[in-house]
Protein backbone atom coordinates (compact mmCIF):
# COMPACT_ATOMS: atom_id res chain seq x y z
CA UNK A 1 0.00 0.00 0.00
CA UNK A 2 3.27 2.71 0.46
CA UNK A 3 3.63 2.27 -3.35
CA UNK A 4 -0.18 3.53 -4.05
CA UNK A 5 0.53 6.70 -2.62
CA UNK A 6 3.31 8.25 -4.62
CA UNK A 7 1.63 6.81 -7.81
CA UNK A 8 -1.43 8.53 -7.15
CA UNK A 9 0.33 11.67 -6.19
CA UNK A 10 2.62 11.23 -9.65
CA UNK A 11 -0.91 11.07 -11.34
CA UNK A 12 -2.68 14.10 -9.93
CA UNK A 13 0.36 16.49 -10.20
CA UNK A 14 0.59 14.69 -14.00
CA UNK A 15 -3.20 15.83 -14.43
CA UNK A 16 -2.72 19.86 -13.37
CA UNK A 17 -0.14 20.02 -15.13
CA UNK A 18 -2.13 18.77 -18.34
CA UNK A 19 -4.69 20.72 -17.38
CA UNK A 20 -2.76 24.12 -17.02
CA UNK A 21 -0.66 23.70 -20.20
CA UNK A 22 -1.70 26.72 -22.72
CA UNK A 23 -2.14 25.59 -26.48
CA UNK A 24 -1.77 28.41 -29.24
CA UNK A 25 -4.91 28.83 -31.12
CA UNK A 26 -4.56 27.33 -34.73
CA UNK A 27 -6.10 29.47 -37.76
CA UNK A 28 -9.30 28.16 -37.94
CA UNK A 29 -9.53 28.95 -34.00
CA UNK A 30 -8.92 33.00 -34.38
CA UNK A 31 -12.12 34.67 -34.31
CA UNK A 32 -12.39 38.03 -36.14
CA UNK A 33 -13.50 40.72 -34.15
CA UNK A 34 -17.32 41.78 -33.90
CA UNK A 35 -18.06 45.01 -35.75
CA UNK A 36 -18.29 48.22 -33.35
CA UNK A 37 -20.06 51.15 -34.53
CA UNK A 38 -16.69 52.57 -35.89
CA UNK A 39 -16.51 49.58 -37.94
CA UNK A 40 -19.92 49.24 -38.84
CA UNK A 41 -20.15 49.12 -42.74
CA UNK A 42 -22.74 48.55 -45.44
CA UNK A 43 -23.04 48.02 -49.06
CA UNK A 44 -21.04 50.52 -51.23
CA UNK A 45 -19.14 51.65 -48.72
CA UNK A 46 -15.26 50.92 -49.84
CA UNK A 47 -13.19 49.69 -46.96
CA UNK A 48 -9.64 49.82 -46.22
CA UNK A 49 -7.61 46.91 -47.73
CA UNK A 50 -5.88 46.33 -44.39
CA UNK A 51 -9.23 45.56 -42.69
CA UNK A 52 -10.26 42.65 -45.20
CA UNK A 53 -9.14 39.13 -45.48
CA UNK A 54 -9.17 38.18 -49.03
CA UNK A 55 -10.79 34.28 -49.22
CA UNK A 56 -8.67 32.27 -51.42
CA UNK A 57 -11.00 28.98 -50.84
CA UNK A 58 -14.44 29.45 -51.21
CA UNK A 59 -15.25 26.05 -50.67
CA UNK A 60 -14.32 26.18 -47.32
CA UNK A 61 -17.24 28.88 -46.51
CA UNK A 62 -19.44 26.99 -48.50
CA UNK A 63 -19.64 29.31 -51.04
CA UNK A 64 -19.06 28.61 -55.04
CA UNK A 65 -16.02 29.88 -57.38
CA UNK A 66 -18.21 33.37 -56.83
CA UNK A 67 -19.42 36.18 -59.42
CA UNK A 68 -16.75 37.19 -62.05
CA UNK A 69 -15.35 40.56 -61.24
CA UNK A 70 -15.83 40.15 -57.32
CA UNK A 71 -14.02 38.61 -54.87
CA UNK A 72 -15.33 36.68 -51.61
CA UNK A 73 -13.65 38.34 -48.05
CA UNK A 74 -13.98 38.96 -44.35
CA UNK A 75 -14.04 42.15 -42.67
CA UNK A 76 -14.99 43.04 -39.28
CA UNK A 77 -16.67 39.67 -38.73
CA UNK A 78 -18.66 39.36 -41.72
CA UNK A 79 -18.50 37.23 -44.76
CA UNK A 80 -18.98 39.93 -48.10
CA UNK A 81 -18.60 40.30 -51.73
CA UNK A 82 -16.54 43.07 -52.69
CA UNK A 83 -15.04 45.00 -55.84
CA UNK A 84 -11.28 43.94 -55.51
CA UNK A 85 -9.75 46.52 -57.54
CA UNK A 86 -11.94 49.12 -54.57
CA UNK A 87 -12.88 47.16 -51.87
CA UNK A 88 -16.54 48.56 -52.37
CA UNK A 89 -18.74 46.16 -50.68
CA UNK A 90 -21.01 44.63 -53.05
CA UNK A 91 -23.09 42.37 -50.54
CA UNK A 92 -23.08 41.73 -46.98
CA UNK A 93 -23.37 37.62 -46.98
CA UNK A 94 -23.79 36.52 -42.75
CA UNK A 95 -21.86 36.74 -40.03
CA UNK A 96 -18.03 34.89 -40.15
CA UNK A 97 -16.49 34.96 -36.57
CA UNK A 98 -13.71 32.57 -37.79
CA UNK A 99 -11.31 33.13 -40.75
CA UNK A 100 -11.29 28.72 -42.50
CA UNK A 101 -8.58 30.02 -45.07
């Protein structure tokens, strides 16, 4: 019965230590950050190219190869069309917490 003792204190300190161990988010885990009213934006409104994401697989959003002469992207938590020679927005598709590509 001595041996029990430090096994089952070898297993609990084993456990915490599992359970305390921080694990970088991969890319599909990093959310995009909800709009505020200083990023609010609607359709025709041309945003700055450092707040979109260009998506390079639409698949992966569910969405088809897309309309010719727009591209697919996410800005300020929102999956949209947009011009990509402007970055007008054409259309405002649904909400996209998570960037898949």
């Amino acid at each position: 019965m001595t041996i029990a003792r430090p096994v089952a204190v070898c297993a609990v300190i084993s456990a915490l230590i599992i359970a305390t161990t921080v694990i970088a988010p991969s890319a599909e885990d990093v959310e995009t950050p909800a709009p505020s009213a200083a990023q609010e934006f609607h359709v025709g409104d041309s945003l700055d190219q450092a707040e979109v994401h260009l998506v390079t697989s639409p698949g992966l959003y569910g969405l088809g190869s897309g309309v010719p002469g727009s591209s697919y992207a996410v800005a300020h938590g929102k999956l949209i069309r947009i011009d990509p020679s402007s970055f007008k927005v054409l259309s405002i598709l649904r909400d996209q917490p998570r960037l898949l590509d």
